[in-house]
Protein backbone atom coordinates (compact mmCIF):
# COMPACT_ATOMS: atom_id res chain seq x y z
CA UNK A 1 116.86 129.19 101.30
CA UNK A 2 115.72 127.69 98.01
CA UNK A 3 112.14 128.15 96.94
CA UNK A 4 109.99 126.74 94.49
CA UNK A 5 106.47 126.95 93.86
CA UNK A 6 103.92 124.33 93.05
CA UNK A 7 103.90 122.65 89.71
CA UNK A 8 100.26 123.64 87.80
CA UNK A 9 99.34 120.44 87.12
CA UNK A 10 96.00 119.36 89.22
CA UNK A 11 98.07 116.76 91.44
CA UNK A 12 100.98 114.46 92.05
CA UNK A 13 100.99 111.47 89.89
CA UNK A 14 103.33 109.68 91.43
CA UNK A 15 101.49 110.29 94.87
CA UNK A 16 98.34 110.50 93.94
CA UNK A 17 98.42 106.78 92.29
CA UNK A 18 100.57 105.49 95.08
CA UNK A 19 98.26 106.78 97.82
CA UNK A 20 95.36 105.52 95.33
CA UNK A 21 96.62 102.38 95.25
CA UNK A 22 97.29 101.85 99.00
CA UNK A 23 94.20 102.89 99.48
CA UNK A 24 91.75 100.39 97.33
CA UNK A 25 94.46 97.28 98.49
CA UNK A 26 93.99 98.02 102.11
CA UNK A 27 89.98 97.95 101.43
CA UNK A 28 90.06 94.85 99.14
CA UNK A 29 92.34 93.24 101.56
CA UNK A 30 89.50 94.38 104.68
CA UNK A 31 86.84 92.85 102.28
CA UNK A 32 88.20 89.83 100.76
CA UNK A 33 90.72 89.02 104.25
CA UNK A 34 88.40 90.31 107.27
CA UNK A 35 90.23 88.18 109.98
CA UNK A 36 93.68 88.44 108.67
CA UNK A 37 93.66 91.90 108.23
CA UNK A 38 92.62 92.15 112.14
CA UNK A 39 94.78 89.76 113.19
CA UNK A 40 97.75 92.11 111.62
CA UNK A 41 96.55 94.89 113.24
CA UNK A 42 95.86 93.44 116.66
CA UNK A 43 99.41 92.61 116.42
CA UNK A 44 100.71 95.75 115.74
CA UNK A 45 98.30 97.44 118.83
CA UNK A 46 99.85 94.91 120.78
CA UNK A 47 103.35 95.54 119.74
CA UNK A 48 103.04 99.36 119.62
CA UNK A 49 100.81 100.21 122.90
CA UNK A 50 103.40 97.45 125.59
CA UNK A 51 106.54 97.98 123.75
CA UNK A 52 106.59 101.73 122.84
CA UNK A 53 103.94 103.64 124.88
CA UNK A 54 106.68 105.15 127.27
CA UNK A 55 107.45 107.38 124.22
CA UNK A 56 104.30 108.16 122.88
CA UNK A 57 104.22 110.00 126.37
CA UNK A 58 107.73 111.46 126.34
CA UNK A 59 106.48 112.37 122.73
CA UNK A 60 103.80 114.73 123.53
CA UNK A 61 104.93 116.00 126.82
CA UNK A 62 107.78 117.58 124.78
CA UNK A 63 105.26 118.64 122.20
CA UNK A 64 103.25 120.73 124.86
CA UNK A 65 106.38 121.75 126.92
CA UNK A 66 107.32 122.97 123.15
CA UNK A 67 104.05 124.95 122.00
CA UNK A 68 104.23 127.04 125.51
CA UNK A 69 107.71 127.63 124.23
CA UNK A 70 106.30 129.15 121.40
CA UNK A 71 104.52 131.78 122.62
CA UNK A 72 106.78 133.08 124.66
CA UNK A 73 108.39 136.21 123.60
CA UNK A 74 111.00 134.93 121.49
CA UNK A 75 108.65 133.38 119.00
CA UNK A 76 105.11 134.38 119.30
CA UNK A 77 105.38 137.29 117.28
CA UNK A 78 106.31 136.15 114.52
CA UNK A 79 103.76 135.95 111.66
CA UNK A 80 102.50 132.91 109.89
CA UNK A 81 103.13 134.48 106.19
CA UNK A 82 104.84 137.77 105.20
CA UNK A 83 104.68 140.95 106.18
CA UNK A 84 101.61 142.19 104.73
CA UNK A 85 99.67 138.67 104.43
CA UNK A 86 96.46 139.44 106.76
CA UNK A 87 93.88 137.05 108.32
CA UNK A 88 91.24 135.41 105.82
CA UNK A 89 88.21 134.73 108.05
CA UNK A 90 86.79 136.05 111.27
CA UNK A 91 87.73 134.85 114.53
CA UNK A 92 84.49 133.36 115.36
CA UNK A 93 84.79 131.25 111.80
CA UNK A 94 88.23 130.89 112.02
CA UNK A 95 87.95 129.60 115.35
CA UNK A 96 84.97 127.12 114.55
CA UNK A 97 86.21 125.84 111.76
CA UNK A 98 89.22 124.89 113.67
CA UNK A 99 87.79 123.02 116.47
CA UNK A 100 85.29 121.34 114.49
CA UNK A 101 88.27 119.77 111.96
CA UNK A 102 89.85 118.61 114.86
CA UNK A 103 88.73 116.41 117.91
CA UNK A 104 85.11 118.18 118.46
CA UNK A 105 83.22 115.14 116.76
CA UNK A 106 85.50 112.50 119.14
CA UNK A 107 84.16 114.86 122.46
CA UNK A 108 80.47 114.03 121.89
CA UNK A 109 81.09 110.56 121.79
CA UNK A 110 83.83 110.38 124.52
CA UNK A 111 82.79 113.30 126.56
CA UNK A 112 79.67 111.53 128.12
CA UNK A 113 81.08 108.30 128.15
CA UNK A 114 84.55 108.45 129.07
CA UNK A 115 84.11 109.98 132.68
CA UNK A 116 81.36 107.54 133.55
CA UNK A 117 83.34 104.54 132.69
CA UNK A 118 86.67 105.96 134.86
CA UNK A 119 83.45 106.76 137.19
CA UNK A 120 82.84 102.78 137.23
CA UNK A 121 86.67 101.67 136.46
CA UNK A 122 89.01 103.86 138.46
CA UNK A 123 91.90 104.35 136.43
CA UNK A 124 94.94 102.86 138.47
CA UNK A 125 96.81 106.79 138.65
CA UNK A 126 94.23 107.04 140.95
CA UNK A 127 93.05 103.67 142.25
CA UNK A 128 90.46 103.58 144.95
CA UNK A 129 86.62 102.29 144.63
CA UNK A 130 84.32 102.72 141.79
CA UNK A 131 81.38 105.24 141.86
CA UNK A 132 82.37 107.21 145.29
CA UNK A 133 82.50 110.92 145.20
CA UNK A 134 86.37 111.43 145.14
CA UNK A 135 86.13 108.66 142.40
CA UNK A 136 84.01 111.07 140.05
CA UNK A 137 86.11 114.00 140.56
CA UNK A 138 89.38 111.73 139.88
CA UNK A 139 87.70 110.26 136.62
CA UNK A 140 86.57 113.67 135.31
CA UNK A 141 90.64 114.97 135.93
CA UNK A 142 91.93 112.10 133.81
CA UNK A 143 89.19 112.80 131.07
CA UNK A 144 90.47 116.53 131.08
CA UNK A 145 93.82 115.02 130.79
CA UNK A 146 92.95 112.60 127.71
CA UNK A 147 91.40 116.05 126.16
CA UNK A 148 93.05 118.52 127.03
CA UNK A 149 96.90 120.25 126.34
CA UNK A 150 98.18 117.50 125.30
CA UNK A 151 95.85 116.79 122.74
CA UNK A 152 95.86 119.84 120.96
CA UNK A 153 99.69 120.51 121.47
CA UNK A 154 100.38 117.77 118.82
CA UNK A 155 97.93 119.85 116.23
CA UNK A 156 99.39 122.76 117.27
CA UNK A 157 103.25 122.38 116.90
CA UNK A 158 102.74 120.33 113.46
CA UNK A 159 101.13 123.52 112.03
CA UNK A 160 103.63 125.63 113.41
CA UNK A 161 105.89 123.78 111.38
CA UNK A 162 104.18 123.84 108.42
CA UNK A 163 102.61 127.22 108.12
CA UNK A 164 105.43 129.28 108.81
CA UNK A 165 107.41 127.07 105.75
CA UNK A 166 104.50 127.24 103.43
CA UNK A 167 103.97 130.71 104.25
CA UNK A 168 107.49 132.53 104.39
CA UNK A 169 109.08 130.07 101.96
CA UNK A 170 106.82 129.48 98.96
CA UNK A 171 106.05 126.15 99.82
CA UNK A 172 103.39 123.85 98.49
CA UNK A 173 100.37 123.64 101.00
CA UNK A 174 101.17 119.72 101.88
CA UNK A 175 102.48 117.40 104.62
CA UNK A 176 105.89 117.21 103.46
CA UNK A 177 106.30 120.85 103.80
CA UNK A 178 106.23 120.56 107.47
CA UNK A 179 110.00 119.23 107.39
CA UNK A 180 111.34 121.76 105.29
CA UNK A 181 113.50 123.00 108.39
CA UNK A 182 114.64 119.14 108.79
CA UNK A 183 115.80 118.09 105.44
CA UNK A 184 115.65 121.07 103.16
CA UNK A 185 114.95 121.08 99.36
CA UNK A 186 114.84 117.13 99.54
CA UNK A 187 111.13 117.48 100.60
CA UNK A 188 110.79 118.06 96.60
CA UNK A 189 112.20 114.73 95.76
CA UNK A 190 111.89 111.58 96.71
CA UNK A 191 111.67 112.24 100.84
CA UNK A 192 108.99 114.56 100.22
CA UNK A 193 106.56 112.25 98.20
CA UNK A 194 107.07 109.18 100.76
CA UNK A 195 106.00 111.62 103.25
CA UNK A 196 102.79 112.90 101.14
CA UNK A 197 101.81 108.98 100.86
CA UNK A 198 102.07 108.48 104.48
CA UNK A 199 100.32 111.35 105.41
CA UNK A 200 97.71 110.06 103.19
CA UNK A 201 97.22 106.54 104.76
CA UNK A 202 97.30 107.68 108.10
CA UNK A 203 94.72 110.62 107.79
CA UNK A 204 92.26 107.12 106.47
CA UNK A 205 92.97 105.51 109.14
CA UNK A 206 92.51 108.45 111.83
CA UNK A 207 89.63 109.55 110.12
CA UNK A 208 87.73 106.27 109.98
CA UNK A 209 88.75 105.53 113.77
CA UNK A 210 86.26 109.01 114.51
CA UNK A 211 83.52 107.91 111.28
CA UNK A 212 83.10 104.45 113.15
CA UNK A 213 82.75 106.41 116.70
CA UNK A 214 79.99 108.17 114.96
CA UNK A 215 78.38 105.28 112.95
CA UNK A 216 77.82 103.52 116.41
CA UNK A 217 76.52 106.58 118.41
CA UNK A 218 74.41 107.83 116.22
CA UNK A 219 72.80 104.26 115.79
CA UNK A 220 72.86 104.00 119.48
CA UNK A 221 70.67 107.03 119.44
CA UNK A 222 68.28 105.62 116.81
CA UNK A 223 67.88 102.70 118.94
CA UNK A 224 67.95 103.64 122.25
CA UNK A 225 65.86 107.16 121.81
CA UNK A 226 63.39 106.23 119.12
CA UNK A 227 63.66 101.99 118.75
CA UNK A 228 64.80 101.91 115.47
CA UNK A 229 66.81 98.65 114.88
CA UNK A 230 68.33 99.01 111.25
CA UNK A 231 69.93 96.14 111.52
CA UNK A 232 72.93 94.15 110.67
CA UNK A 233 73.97 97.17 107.61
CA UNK A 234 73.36 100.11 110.19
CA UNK A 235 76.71 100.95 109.58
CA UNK A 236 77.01 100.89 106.35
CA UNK A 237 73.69 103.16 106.21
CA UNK A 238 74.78 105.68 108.21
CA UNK A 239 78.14 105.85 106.86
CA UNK A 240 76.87 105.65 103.21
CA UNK A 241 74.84 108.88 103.71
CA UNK A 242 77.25 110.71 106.03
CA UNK A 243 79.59 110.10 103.21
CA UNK A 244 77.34 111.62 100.53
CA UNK A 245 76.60 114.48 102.70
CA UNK A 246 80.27 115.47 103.63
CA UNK A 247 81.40 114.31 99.83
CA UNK A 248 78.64 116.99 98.22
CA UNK A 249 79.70 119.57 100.73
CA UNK A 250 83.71 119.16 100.12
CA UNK A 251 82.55 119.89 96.38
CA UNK A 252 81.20 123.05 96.66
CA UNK A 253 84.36 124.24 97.99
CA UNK A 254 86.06 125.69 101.15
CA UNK A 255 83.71 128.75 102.38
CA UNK A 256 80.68 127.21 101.08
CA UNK A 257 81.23 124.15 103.10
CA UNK A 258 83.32 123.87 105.90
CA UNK A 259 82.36 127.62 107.10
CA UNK A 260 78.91 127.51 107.12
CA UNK A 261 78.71 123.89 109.00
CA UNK A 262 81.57 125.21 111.55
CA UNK A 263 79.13 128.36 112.11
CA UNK A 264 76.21 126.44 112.76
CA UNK A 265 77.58 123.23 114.94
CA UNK A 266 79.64 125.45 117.22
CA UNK A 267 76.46 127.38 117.80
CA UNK A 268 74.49 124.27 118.59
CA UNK A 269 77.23 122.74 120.73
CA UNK A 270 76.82 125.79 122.88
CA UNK A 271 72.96 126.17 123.18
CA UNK A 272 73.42 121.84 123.94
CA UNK A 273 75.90 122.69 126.74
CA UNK A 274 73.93 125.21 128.29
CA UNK A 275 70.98 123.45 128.16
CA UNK A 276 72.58 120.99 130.17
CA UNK A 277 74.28 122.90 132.59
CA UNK A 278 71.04 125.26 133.64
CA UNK A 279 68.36 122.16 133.67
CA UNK A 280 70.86 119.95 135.05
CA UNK A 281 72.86 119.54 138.46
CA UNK A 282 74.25 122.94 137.77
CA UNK A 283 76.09 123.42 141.24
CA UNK A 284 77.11 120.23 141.01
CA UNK A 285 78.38 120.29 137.54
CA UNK A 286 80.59 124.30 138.47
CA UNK A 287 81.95 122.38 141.34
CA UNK A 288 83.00 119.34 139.42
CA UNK A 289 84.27 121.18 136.22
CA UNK A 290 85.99 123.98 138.60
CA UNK A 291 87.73 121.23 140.95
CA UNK A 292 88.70 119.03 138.10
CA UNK A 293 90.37 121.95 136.49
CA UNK A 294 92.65 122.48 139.79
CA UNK A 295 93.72 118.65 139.29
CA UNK A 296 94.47 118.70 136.13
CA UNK A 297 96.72 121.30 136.58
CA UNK A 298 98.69 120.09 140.03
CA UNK A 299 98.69 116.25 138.29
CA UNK A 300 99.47 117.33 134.94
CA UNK A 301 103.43 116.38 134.73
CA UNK A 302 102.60 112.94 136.96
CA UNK A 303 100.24 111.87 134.51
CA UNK A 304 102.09 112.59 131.10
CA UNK A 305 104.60 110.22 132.26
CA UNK A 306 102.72 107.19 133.58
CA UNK A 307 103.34 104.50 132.78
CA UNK A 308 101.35 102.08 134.86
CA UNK A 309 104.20 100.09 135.80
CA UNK A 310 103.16 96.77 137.83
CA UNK A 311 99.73 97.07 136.87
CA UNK A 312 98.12 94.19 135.39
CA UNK A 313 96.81 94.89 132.35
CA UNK A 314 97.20 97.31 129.78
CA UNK A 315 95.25 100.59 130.53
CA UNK A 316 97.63 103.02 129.47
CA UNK A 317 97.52 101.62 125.83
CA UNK A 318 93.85 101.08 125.29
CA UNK A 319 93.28 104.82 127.03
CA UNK A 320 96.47 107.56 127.02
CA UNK A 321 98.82 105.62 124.32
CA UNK A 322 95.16 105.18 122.25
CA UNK A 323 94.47 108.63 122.29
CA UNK A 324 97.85 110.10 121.86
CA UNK A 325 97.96 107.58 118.74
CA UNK A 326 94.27 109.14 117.38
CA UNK A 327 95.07 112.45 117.73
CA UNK A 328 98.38 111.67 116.01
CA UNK A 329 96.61 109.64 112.85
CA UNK A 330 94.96 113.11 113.02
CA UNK A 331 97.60 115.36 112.53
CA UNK A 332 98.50 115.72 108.98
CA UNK A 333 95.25 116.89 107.73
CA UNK A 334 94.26 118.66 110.74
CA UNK A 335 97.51 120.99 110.46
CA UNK A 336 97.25 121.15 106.77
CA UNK A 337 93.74 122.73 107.66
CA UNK A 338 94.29 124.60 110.10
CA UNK A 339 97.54 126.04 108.58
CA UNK A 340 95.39 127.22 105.79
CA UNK A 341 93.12 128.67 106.95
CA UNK A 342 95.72 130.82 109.47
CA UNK A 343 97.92 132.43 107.23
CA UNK A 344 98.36 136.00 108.13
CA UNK A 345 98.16 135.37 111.74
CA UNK A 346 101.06 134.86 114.29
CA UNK A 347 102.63 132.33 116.19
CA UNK A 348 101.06 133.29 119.30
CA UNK A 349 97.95 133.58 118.30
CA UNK A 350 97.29 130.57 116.29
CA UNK A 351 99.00 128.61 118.87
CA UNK A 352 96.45 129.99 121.55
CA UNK A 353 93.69 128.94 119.53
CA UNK A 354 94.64 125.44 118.12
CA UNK A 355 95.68 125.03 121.92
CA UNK A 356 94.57 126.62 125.09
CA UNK A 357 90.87 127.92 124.47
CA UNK A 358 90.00 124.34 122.69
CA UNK A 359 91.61 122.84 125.68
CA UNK A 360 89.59 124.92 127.73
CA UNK A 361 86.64 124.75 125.75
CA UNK A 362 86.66 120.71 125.78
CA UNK A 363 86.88 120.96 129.57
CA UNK A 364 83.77 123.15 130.00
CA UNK A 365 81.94 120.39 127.70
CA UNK A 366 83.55 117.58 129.75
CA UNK A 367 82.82 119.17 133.18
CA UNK A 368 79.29 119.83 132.33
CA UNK A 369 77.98 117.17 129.97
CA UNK A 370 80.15 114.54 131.54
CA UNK A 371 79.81 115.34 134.61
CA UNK A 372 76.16 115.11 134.10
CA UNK A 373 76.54 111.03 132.83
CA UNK A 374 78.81 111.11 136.86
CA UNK A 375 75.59 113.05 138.63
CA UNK A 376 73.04 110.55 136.52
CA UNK A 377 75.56 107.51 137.09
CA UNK A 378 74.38 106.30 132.97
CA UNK A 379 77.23 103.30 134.23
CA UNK A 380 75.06 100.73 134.28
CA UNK A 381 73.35 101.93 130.42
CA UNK A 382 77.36 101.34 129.14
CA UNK A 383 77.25 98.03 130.75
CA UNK A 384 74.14 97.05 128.97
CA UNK A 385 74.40 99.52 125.71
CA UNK A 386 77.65 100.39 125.48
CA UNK A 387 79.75 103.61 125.48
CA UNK A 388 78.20 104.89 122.71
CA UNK A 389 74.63 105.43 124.34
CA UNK A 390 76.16 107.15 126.85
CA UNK A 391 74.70 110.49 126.22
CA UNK A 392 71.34 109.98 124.87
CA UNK A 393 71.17 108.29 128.30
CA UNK A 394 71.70 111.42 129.82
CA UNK A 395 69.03 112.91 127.91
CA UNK A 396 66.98 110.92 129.58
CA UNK A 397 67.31 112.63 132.88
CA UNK A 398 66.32 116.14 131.73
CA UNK A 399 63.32 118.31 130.31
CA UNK A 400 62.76 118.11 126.71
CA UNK A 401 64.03 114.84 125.81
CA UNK A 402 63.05 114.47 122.96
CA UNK A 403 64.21 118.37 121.29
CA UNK A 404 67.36 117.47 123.36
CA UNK A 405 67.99 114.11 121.40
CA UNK A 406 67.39 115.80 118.13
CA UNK A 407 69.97 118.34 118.35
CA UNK A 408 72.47 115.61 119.61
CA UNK A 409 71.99 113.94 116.32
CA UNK A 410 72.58 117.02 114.61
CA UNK A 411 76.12 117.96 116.32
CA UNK A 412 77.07 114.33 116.10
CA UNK A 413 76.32 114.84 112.54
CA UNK A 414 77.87 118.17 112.18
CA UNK A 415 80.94 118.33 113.70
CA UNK A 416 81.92 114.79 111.87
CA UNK A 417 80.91 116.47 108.36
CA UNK A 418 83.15 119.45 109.41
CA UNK A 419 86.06 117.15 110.03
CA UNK A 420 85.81 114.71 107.16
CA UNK A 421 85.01 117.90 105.04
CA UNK A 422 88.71 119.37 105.82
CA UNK A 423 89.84 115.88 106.08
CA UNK A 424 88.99 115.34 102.16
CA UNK A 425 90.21 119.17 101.17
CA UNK A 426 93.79 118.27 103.11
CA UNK A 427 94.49 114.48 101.42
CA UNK A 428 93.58 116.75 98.07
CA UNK A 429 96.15 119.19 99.26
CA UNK A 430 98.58 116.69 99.96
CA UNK A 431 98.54 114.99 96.27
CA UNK A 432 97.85 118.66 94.79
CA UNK A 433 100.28 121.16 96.73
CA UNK A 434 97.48 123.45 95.93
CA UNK A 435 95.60 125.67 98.37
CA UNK A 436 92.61 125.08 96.91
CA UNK A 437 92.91 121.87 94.85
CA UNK A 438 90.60 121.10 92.06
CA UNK A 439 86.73 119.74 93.32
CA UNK A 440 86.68 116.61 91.32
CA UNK A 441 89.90 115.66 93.68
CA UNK A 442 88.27 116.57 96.68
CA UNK A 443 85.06 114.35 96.00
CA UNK A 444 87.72 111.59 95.09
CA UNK A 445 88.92 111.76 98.77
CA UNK A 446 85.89 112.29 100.29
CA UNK A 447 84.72 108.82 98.42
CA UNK A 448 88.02 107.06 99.81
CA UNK A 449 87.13 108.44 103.49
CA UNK A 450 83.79 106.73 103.50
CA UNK A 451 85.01 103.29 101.57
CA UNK A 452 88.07 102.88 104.02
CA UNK A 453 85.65 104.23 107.09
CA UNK A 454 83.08 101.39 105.88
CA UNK A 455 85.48 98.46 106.25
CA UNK A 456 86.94 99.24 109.28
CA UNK A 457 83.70 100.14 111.33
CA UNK A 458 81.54 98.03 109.42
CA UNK A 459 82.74 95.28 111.84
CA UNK A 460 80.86 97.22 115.01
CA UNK A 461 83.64 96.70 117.00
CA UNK A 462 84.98 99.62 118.85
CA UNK A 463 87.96 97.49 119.59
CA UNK A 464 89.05 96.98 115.57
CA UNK A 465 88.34 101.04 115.47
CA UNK A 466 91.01 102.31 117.77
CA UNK A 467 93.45 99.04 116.77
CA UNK A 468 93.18 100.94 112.85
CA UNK A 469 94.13 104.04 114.79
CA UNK A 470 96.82 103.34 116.76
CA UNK A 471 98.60 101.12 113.81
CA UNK A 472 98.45 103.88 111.24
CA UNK A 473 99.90 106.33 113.95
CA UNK A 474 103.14 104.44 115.20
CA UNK A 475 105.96 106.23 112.53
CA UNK A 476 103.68 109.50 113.45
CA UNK A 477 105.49 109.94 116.59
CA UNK A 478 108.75 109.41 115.12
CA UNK A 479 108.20 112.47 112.78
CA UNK A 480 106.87 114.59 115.25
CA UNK A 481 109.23 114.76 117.42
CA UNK A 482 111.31 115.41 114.17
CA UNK A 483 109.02 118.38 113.64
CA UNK A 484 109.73 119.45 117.04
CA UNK A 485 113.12 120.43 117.05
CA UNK A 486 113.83 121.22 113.38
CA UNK A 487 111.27 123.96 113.38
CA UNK A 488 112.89 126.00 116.45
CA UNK A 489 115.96 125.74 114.22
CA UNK A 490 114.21 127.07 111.20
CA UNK A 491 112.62 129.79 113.30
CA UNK A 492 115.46 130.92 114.62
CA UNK A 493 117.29 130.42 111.65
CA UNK A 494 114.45 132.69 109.93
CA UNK A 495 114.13 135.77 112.79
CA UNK A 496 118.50 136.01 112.55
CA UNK A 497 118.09 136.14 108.81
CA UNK A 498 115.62 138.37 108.43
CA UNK A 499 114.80 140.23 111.52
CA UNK A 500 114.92 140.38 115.51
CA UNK A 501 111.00 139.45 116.87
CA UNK A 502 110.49 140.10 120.42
């Protein structure tokens, strides 16, 4: 195999200005075209969700059916670097920093809300009438579903892919990297950069899907716990400073950052969960989370390939094809993160951890805090509020309300700084090729995060969010499942050159 190490220069030009570029066109265009620019994107959800969603679920079954693959004995062994690279952080921060980079901001919005509204609006896997008992248990299974293997699996394989290239091959620390096993020494050329700039334009548009999420909720809570109406430029308030926040802490670096807020919000998110589970419907809430579990598990197959057919409407694109598509948009700079920070570690183990105990930890969250919103029935506070009030509505039903709504704030807050944080140190990777590119480029990304997150949720319209989503994500499934089967190749191409791993 060829190598070649990074070029010292502090980034890309050629993708840096090309990704630049995209990037302040697609914002002018936002500001100066509003409705055209949604009309193009509506049109491309439209065309994406009816005409392709079969395969975003033949996609990601093969993704999960592929990372269980991995840790079996043939693979799992095998380390993420060479033979005497060791793990950087603890497991605890290694762990945290990893689930709050990925999806752990999107399961304080959704994890309230989403079992509640299947709670009111069976989905049709399931059918039957709205807000009965065996309705609550089937909406909870379908949330655990939306959140659970199949989520992660599409993190997971991706930084498979690109860890064990960076790691045992020399390879720069960037998107492209992840098809070194599918087209070779080409990555360095042309192939590569096109990559790089895609990677780039879809992290900004996954990103900003989970910034506008947290824009709304977080002036949900304002209004509904405290009555704070800020108006028309809300948004653009809460965005500005979350934006300031996340761009001051991506400047001070890697450990200084992204550690210390992935210590403290995982901590938090436990003492919240907890709290709700022992002053809650506890009983209740074990029984739910324990039989939800147990249909996940004997529905799981049946549901990855639904497909809704004869149902009017078009569920499976605004839910499963939506979320397949978010976590996808997600992808490149969540396993450029989590990559680097695993390097030393093996197969098996980072595969575990970007995939069964977040999956298992998102079901615990779901069972309890969720199943809470079920218990409550908040259903008729998203008719009048909205999704996003979902669980300050909950706080409304237990003791310390007020405490309770504070820390909400604060793990809303915290767990979206931890993702736009690695978010802004992964687009610098990709331009860079660095491990630990230069701060000035990090704050530049940060800065593009908020100014592309502005103009798409600046409209208020969960709708537009998830459209921006789902169109950046389309060619995303494409290269995944071009991921998928070039990197058994490589790894087996790797354990016969090298050694045996069993």
């Amino acid at each position: 195999m060829t190598q070649k190490t990074v070029s010292h220069r502090a980034f890309d030009p050629f993708v840096f200005w090309i990704s630049a570029g995209i990037t302040i066109v697609f914002v002018l265009w936002s500001i100066i075209f509003p409705e055209n620019m949604a009309l193009v994107i509506n049109a491309v959800f439209n065309w994406t969700t009816t005409v392709w969603g079969w395969l975003y679920l033949i996609t990601v079954f093969f993704l999960v059916t592929g990372c269980f693959i991995l840790m079996g004995p043939g693979y799992g062994s095998m380390k993420l670097g060479l033979p005497g690279d060791t793990p950087e952080f603890s497991n605890f921060s290694w762990f945290a920093m990893l689930f709050g980079s990925a999806i752990a901001a999107g399961i304080v919005f959704w994890g309230p809300a989403e079992p509640a509204y299947h709670y009111m609006s069976p989905p049709p896997y399931f059918g039957g009438e709205a807000n009965t008992p065996v309705t609550g248990a089937n909406a909870m299974t379908y949330s655990f579903f939306h959140w659970g293997l199949s989520a992660w699996s599409i993190f997971a394989m991706l930084t498979i892919a690109l860890a064990h290239a960076c790691f045992t091959c020399n390879l720069p620390l960037k998107f492209s990297s992840a098809f070194y096993y599918a087209i070779g020494d080409r990555i360095h050329g042309i192939w590569g950069k096109i990559l790089d700039i895609f990677a780039v334009f879809a992290t900004l548009g996954g990103l900003a899907t989970t910034t506008g999420f947290v824009a709304l909720q977080l002036s949900a809570g304002l209004k509904y716990q405290y009555g704070l109406q800020l108006g028309p430029s809300s948004t653009y308030i809460i965005i500005g400073a979350l934006t300031a926040i996340f761009t001051l802490s991506v400047y001070t670096g890697l450990q200084k950052g992204v550690k210390l807020i992935g210590d403290i919000n995982m901590w938090v998110f436990a003492l919240v969960w907890f709290f709700v589970l022992v002053f809650g419907p506890t009983i209740f809430l074990i029984n739910l989370t324990v039989n939800s579990m147990g249909q996940y598990l004997l529905h799981f197959i049946p549901m990855s390939l639904f497909t809704a057919p004869g149902y009017e409407g078009n569920w499976i694109g605004s839910w499963t094809v939506f979320y397949w598509a978010w976590w996808m948009s997600w992808a490149p700079f969540v396993a450029v993160f989590i990559a680097r920070i695993s390097k030393g570690r093996t197969i098996r183990q980072t595969v575990a951890a970007s995939l069964i105990l977040p999956s298992f930890g998102n079901f615990l969250w779901y069972g309890v805090v969720g199943g809470a919103g079920i218990h409550f029935d908040v259903t008729a506070t998203l008719k009048e509020h909205g999704v996003e009030s979902a669980i300050f509505a909950i706080a409304q039903h237990l003791p310390m309300t007020g405490l309770l709504a504070v820390a909400l704030i604060f793990l809303i807050g915290t767990f979206f700084l931890t993702s736009a944080n690695s978010a802004a140190i992964s687009l610098a990777m990709f331009v860079s090729g660095h491990e630990n590119p230069g701060r000035n480029l990090r704050a530049f990304w940060g800065i593009a995060l908020g100014a592309v997150a502005a103009v798409l949720a600046g409209s208020g319209s969960l709708k537009a969010i998830q459209t921006a989503s789902i169109a950046t994500a389309f060619p995303l499934m494409f290269l995944l499942l071009l991921a998928l089967f070039s990197t058994f190749r490589g790894l087996h191409r790797y354990r016969t050159q090298n050694f045996d791993v069993t």
